[in-house]
Protein backbone atom coordinates (compact mmCIF):
# COMPACT_ATOMS: atom_id res chain seq x y z
CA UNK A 1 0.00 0.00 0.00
CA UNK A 2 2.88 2.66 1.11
CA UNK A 3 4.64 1.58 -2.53
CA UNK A 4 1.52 2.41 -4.37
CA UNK A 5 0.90 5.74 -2.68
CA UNK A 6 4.00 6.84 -3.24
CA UNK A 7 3.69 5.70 -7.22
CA UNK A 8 1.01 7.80 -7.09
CA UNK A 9 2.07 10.51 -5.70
CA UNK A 10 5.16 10.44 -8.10
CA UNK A 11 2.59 10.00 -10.82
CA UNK A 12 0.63 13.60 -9.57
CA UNK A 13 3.90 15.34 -9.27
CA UNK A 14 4.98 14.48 -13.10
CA UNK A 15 1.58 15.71 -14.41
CA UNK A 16 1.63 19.10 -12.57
CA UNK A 17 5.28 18.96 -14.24
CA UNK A 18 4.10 18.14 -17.46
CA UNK A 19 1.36 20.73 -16.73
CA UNK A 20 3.87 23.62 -16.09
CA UNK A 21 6.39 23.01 -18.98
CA UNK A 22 3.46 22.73 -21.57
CA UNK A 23 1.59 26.11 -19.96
CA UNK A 24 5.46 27.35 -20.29
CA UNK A 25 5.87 25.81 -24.39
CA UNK A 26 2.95 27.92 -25.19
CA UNK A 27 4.03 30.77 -23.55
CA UNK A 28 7.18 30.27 -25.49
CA UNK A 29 5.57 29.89 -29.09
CA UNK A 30 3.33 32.77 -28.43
CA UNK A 31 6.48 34.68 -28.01
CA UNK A 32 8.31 32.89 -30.75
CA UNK A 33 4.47 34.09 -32.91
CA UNK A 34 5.25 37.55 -31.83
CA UNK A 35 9.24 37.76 -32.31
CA UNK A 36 8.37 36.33 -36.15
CA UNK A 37 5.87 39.07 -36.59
CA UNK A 38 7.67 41.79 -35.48
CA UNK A 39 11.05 40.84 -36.95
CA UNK A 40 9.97 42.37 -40.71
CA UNK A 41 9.55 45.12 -38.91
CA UNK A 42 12.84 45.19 -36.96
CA UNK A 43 15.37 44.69 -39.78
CA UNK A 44 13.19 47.37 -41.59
CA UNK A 45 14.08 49.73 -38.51
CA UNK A 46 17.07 48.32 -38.86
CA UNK A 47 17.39 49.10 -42.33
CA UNK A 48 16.22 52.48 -41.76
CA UNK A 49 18.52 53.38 -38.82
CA UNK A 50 21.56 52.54 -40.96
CA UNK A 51 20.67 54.37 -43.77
CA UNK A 52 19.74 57.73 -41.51
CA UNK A 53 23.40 57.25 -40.21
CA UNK A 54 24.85 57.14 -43.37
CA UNK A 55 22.91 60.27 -44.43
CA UNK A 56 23.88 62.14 -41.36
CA UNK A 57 27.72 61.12 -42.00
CA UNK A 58 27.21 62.33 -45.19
CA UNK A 59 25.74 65.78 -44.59
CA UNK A 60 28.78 66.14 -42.32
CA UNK A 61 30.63 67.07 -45.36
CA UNK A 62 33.76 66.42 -42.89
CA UNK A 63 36.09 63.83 -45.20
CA UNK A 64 35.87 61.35 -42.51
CA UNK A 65 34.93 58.10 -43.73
CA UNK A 66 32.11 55.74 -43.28
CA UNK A 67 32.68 53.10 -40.36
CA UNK A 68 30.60 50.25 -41.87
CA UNK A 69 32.60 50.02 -45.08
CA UNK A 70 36.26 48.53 -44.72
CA UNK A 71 38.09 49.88 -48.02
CA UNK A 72 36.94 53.55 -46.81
CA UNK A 73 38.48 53.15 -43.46
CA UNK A 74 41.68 51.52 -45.02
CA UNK A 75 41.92 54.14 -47.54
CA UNK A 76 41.42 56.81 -44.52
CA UNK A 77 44.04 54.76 -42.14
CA UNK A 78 46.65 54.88 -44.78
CA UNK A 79 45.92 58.11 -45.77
CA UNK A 80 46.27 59.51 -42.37
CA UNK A 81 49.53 57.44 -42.05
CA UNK A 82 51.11 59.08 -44.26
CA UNK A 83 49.96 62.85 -43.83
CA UNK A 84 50.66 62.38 -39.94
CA UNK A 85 54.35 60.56 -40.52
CA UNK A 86 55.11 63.79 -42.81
CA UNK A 87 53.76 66.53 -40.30
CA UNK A 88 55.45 64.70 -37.44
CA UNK A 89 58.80 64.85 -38.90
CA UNK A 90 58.31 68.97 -39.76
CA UNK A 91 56.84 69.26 -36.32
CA UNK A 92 60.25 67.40 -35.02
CA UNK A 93 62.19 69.68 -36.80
CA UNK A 94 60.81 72.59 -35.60
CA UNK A 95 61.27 71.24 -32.07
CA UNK A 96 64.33 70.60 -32.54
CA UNK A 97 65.68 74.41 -33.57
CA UNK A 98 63.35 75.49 -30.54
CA UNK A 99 65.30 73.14 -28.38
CA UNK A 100 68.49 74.75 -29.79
CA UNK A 101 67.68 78.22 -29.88
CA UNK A 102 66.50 77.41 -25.70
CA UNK A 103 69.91 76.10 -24.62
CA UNK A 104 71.45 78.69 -26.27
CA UNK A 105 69.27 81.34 -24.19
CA UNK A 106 70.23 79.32 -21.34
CA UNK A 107 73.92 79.14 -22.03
CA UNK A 108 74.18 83.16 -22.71
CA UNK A 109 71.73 83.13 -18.95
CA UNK A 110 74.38 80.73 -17.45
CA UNK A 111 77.53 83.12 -18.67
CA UNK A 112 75.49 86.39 -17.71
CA UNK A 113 75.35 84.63 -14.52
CA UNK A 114 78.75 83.76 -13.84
CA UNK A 115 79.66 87.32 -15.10
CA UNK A 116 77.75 88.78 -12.33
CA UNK A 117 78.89 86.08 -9.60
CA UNK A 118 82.35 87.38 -9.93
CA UNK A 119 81.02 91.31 -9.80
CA UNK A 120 79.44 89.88 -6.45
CA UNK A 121 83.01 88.45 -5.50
CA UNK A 122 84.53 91.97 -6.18
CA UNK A 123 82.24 93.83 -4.27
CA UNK A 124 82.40 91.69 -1.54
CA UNK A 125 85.37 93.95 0.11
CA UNK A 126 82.86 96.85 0.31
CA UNK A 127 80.63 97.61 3.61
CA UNK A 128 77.56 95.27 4.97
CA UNK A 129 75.03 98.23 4.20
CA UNK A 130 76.68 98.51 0.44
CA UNK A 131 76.49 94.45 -0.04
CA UNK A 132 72.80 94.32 1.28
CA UNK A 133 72.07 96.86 -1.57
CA UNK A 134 73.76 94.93 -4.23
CA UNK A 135 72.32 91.46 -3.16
CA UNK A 136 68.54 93.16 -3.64
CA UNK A 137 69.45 94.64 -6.66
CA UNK A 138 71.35 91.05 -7.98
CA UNK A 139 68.12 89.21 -7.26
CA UNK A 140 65.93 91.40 -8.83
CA UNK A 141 68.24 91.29 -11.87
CA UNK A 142 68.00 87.22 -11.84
CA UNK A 143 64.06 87.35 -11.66
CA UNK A 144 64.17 89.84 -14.70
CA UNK A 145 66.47 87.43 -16.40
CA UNK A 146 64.35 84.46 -16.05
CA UNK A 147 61.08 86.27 -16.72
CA UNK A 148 63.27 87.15 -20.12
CA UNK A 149 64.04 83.82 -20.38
CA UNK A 150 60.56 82.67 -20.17
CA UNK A 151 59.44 85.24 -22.84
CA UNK A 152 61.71 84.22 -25.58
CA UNK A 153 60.86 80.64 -24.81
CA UNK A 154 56.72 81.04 -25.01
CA UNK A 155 57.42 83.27 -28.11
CA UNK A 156 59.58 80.97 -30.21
CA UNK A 157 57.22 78.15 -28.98
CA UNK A 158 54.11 80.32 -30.35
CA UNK A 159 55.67 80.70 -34.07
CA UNK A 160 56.63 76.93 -33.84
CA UNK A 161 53.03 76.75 -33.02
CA UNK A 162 51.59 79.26 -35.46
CA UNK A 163 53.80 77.30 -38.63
CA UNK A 164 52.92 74.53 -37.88
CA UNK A 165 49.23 75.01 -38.00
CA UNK A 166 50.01 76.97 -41.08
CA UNK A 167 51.39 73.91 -42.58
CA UNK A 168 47.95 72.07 -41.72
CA UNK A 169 45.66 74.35 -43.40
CA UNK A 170 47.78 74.62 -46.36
CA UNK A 171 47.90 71.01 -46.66
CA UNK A 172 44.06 69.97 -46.03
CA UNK A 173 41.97 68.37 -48.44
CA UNK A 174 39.52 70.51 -50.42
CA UNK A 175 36.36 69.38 -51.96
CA UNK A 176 37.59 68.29 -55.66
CA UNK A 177 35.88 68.88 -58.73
CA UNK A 178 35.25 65.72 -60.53
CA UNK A 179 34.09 66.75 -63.61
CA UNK A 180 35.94 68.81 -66.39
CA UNK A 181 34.39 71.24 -69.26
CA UNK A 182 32.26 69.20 -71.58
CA UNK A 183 31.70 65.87 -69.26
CA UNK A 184 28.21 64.83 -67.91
CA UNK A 185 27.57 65.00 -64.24
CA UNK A 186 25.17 61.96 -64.26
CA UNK A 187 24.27 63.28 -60.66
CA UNK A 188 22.62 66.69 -62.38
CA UNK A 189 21.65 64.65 -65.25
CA UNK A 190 19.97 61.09 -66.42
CA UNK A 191 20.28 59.63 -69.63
CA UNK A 192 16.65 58.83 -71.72
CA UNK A 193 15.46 56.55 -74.39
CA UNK A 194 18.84 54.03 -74.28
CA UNK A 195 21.92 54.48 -76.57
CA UNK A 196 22.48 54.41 -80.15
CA UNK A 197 25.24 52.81 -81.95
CA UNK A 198 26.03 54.86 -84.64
CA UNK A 199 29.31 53.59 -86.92
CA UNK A 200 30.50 53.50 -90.59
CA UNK A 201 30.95 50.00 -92.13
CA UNK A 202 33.71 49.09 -94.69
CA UNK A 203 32.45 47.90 -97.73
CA UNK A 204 33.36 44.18 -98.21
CA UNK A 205 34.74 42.10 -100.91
CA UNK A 206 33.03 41.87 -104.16
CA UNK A 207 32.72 39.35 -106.23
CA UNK A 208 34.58 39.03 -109.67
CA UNK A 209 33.74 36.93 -112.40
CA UNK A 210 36.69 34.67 -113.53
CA UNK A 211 36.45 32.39 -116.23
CA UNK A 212 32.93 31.45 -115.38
CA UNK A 213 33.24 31.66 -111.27
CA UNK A 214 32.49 33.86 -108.87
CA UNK A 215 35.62 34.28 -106.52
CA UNK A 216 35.33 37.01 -103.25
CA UNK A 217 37.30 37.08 -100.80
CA UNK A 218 36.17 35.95 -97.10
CA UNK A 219 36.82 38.07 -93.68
CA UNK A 220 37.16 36.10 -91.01
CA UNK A 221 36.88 39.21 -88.75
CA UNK A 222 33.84 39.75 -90.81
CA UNK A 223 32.94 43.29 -91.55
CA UNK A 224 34.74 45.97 -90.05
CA UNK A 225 34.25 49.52 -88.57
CA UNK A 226 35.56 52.22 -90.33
CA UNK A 227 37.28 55.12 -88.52
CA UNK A 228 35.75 58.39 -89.21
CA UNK A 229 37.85 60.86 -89.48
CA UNK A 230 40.59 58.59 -90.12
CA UNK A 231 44.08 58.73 -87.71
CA UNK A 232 45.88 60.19 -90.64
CA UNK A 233 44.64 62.87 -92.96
CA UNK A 234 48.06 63.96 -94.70
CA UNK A 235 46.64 62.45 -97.91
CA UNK A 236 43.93 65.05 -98.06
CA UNK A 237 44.78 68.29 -98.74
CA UNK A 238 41.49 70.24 -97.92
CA UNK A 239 40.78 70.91 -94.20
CA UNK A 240 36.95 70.39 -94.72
CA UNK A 241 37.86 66.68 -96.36
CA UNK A 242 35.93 64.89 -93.16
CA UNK A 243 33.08 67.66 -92.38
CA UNK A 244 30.52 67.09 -89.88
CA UNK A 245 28.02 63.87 -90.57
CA UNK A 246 24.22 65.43 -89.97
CA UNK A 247 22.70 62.28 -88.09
CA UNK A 248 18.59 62.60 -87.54
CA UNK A 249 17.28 60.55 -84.80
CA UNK A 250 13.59 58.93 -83.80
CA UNK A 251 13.19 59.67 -79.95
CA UNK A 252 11.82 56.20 -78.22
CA UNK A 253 7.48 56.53 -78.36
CA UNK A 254 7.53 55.71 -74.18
CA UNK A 255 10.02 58.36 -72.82
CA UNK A 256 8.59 62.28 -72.23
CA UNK A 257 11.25 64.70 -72.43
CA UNK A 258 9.77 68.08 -70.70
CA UNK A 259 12.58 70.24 -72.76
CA UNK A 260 14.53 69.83 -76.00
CA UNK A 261 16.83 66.69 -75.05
CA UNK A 262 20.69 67.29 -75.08
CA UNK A 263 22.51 64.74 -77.04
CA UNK A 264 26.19 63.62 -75.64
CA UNK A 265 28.51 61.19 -77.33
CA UNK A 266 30.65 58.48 -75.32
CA UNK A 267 34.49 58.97 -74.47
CA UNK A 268 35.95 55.55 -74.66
CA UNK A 269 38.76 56.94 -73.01
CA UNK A 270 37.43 58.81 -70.56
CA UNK A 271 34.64 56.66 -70.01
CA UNK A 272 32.39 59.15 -69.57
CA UNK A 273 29.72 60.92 -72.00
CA UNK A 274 30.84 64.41 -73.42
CA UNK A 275 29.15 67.07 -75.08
CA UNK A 276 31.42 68.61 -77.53
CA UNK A 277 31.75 67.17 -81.02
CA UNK A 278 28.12 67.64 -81.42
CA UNK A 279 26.55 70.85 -83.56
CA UNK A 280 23.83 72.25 -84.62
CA UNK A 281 21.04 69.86 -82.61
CA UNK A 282 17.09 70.31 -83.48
CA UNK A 283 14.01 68.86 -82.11
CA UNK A 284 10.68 68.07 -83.58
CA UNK A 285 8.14 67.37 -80.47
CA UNK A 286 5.96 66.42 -82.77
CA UNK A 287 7.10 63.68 -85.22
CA UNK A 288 9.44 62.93 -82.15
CA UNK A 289 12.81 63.72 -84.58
CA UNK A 290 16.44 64.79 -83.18
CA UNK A 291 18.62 66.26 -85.53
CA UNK A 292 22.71 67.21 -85.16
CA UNK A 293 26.22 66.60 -87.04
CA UNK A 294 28.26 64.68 -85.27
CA UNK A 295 32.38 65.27 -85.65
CA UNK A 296 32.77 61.72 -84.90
CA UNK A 297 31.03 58.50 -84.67
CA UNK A 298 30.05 56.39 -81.62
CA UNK A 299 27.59 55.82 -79.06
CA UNK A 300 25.55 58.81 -78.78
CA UNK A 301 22.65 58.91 -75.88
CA UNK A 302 19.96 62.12 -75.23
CA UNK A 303 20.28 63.31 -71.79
CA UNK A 304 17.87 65.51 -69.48
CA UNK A 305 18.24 67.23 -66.03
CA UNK A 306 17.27 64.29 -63.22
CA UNK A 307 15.90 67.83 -61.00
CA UNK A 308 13.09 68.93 -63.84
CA UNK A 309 9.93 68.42 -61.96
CA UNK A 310 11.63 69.53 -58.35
CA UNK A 311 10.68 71.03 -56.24
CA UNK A 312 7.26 69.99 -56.38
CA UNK A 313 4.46 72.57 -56.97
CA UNK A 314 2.52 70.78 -54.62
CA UNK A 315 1.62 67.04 -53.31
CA UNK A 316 -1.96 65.48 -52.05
CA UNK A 317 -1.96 62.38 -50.26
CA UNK A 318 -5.74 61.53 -50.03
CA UNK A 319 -7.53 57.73 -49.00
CA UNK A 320 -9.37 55.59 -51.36
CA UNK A 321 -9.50 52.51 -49.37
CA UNK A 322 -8.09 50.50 -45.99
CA UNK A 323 -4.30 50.85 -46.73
CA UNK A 324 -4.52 51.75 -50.21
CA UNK A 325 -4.36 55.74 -51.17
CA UNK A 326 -3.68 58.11 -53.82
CA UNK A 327 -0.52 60.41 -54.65
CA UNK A 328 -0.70 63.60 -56.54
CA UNK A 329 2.45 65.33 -56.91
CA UNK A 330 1.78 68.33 -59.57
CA UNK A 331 5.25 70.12 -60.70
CA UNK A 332 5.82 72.91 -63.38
CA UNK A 333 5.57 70.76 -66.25
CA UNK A 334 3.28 67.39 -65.11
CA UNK A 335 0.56 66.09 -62.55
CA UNK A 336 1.58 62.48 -61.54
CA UNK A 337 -1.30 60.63 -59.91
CA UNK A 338 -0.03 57.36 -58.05
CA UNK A 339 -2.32 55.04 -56.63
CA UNK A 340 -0.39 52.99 -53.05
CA UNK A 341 -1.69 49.81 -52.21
CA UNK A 342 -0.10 48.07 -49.56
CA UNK A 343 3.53 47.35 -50.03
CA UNK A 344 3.08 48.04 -54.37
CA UNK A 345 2.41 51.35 -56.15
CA UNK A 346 1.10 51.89 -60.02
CA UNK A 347 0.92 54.82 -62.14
CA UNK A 348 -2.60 56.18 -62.60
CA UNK A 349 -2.67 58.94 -64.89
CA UNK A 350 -0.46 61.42 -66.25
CA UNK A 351 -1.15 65.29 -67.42
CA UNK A 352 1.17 67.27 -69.75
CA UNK A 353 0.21 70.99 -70.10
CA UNK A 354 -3.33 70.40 -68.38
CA UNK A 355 -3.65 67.65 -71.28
CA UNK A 356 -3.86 63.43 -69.92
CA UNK A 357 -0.93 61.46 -71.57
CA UNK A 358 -0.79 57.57 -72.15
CA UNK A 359 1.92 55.76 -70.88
CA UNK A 360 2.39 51.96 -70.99
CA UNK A 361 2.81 52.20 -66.96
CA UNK A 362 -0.51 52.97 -66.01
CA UNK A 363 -2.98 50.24 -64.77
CA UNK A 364 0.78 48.03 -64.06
CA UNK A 365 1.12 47.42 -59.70
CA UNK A 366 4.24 47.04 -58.75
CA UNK A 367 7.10 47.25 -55.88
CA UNK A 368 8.66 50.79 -54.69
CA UNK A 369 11.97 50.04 -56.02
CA UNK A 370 11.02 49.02 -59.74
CA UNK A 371 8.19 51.25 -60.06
CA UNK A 372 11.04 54.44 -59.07
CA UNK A 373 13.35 52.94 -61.73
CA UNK A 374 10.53 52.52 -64.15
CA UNK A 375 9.61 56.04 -64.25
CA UNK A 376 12.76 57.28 -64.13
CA UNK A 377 13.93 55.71 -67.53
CA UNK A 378 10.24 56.78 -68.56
CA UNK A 379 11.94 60.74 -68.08
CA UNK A 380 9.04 61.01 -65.18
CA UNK A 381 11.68 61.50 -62.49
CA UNK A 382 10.34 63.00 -58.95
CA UNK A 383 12.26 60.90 -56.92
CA UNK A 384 15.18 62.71 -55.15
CA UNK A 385 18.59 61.54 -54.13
CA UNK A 386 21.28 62.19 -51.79
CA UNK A 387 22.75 64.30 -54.45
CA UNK A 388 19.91 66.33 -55.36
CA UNK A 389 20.57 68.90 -52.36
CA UNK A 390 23.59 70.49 -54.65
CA UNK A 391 20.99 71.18 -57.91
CA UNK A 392 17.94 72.23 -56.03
CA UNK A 393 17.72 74.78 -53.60
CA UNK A 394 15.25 73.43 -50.61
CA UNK A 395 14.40 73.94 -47.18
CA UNK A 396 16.70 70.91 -45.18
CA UNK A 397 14.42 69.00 -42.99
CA UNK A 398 16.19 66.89 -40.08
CA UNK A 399 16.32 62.91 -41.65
CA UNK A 400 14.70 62.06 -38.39
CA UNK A 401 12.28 64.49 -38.26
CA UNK A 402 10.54 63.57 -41.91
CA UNK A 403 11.02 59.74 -41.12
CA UNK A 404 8.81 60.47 -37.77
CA UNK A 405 6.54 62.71 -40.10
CA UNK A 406 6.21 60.28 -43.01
CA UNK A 407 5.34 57.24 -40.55
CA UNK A 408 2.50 59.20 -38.86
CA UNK A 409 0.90 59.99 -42.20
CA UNK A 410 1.01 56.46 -43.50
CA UNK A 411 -0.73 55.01 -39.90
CA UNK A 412 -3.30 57.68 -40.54
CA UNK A 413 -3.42 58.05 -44.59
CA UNK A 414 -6.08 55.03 -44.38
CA UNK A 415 -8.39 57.27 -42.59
CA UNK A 416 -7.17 61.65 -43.45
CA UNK A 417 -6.09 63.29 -46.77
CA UNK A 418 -2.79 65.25 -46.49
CA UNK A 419 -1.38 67.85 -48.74
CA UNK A 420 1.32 70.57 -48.83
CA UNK A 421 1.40 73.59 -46.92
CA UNK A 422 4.01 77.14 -47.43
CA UNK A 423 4.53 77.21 -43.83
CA UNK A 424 6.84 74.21 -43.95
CA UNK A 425 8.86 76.45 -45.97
CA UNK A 426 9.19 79.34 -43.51
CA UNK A 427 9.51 77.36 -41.26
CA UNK A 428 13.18 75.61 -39.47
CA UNK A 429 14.98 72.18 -40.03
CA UNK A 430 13.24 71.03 -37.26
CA UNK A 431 9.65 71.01 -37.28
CA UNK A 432 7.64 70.21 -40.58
CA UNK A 433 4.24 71.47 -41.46
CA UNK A 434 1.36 69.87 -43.47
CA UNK A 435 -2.27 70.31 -44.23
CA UNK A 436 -4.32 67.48 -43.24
């Protein structure tokens, strides 16, 4: 009887066990339930933090580098090496002639001294009251000595000092200029409609009847370009022998250009597009025609300024739905209507001088990131960079300040409209104002 009791009071003591640890398992998977839900939202925070560090490091304009990429801080490291080894060795050069030029104050103070110790010997033999006076006047003559002596030291330490920050501004870094006369900044302005190949062809071989055959000649390289203007010209005589080639181009049907495009050619050298070498450009809006003479052939691409439509005119954010609204964003030249859905976006309509345009995006959903890059290369750029601070002239806004801002008015957008408002220009980098 005592054996089964205690079986059974094992028994009761493993179920309220079992008991606890399965009350504890589901306490664990709701947490687990939770951690999985929220963690799409954490590495978007994550995400977000990051990238609001970067931009604050980078509106630092301070040349430091960037502590979460390697080859910037090796670059900086070696860099610093370098400048530091080169001002330490002036700056120990400069210590070294104030070290001299000290002991030599010190051994002129040592011999002035020992000059005046044997006055005191010689003037020993006169009375007390006399040798009281000169021992008063001897120290007062050592503490004008060393406050001498501390002068000249603090003063050839100061132009030490002074040189050597001298040195330091004369050999700091300025902010270079990257881009020459004639070169596209691709920062200021985006290329439109792809690239054309434009090249002269060498005519073949041609066939020559011989005794009843055709013979020609085969290329294994096939056919090949032909330089225009050749590399050597001494054969011509006339300057005008390789003129300007007048080219006419059909601007692609699906990309709006808001001003006459600007065609560039490619520097293979460079490897960057240029503008010179190109004359006397036209453009049809019409029939959609670019015409120009060309000094040279190559890859030639039309161009337009990535800033057109900024700053916006205005913006409306208004609700059509539960988590699905509607953009308007109306600039000098276009009204862009985008319709937000969720975690996709799609192009609703488009108006050109108060007039609706077609475009093969409308009616197409789609994620941010795509639908940015497909308007963009449709010349319907309002998307602004970390560059476009230097080509438009705005009112600055604290990073953390709009990210708070644009969060409230998507937790909200479901339910109020939102729109612009010319206080938030008036108004500092840290507070920003909207209608709503």
């Amino acid at each position: 009887m005592e054996r089964l009791e205690i079986q059974r009071i094992e028994k009761e003591k493993w179920h309220r066990l079992e008991a606890k640890d399965l009350e504890r398992r589901n306490e664990e998977l709701e947490e687990l339930y939770l951690l999985e839900r929220c963690f799409p939202e954490a590495e978007k925070l994550k995400q977000e933090t990051k990238l609001l560090s970067q931009w604050k490091h980078y509106i630092q304009c301070d040349g430091s580098p960037d502590p979460s990429v390697a080859q910037e801080m090796n670059t900086f490291i070696s860099l610093w090496k370098e400048y530091t080894s080169a001002v330490t060795e002036l700056v120990k050069d400069d210590v070294k002639n104030v070290e001299k030029a000290i002991s030599k104050e010190v051994e002129e103070e040592s011999k002035q001294q020992e000059r005046g110790s044997h006055l005191i010997q010689e003037e020993e033999i006169k009375v007390e009251e006399e040798q009281g006076d000169i021992e008063v006047k001897m120290s007062s003559a050592e503490e004008e000595s060393e406050a001498i002596k501390c002068e000249r030291e603090m003063k050839v330490l100061s132009e030490t000092v002074s040189a050597a920050q001298l040195l330091l501004v004369e050999n700091s870094s300025e902010k270079p200029d990257f881009f020459e006369d004639n070169v596209v900044d691709l920062c200021q302005f985006t290329t439109l409609g792809g690239v054309y190949h434009l090249d002269i062809l060498e005519l073949p071989p041609q066939c020559k009847p011989v005794k009843g055959w055709m013979i020609v000649e085969i290329l294994k390289e096939g056919l090949q370009k032909y330089t225009y203007p050749p590399e050597t010209t001494e054969e011509f005589e006339t300057e005008n022998a390789f003129p300007p080639i007048e080219v006419t181009l059909e601007v692609h049907e699906n990309v709006i250009f808001f001003e006459d495009p600007v065609v560039v050619r490619w520097d293979a050298e460079g490897k960057h597009w240029r503008t010179d070498g190109i004359s006397n450009v036209s453009y049809k809006p019409k029939e959609r025609l670019v015409t120009f003479s060309l000094d040279t052939f190559g890859p030639v691409t039309l161009i337009q300024d990535a800033h057109i439509n900024m700053p916006y005119q205005s913006w409306e954010l208004r609700p059509l739905d539960v988590n699905k609204v509607l953009l308007t964003v109306t600039t000098v030249f276009t009204e862009i209507q985008i319709q937000i859905k969720e975690n996709l976006c799609m192009l609703s309509s488009i108006k050109l001088k108060d007039k609706k345009h077609i475009s093969i995006l409308e009616g197409t959903w789609m994620t941010p990131i795509p639908f940015i890059i497909a308007l963009k290369e449709a010349g319907l750029n309002i998307f602004p960079t970390r560059h476009s601070h230097f080509y438009v002239i705005i009112n600055n806004k604290v990073p953390l300040v709009e990210v708070k801002a644009y969060r409230q008015m998507a937790l909200l957008s479901s339910a109020f409209a939102f729109g612009w408002s010319k206080w938030n220009l008036l108004c500092n980098s840290t507070k920003v104002v909207f209608k709503w």
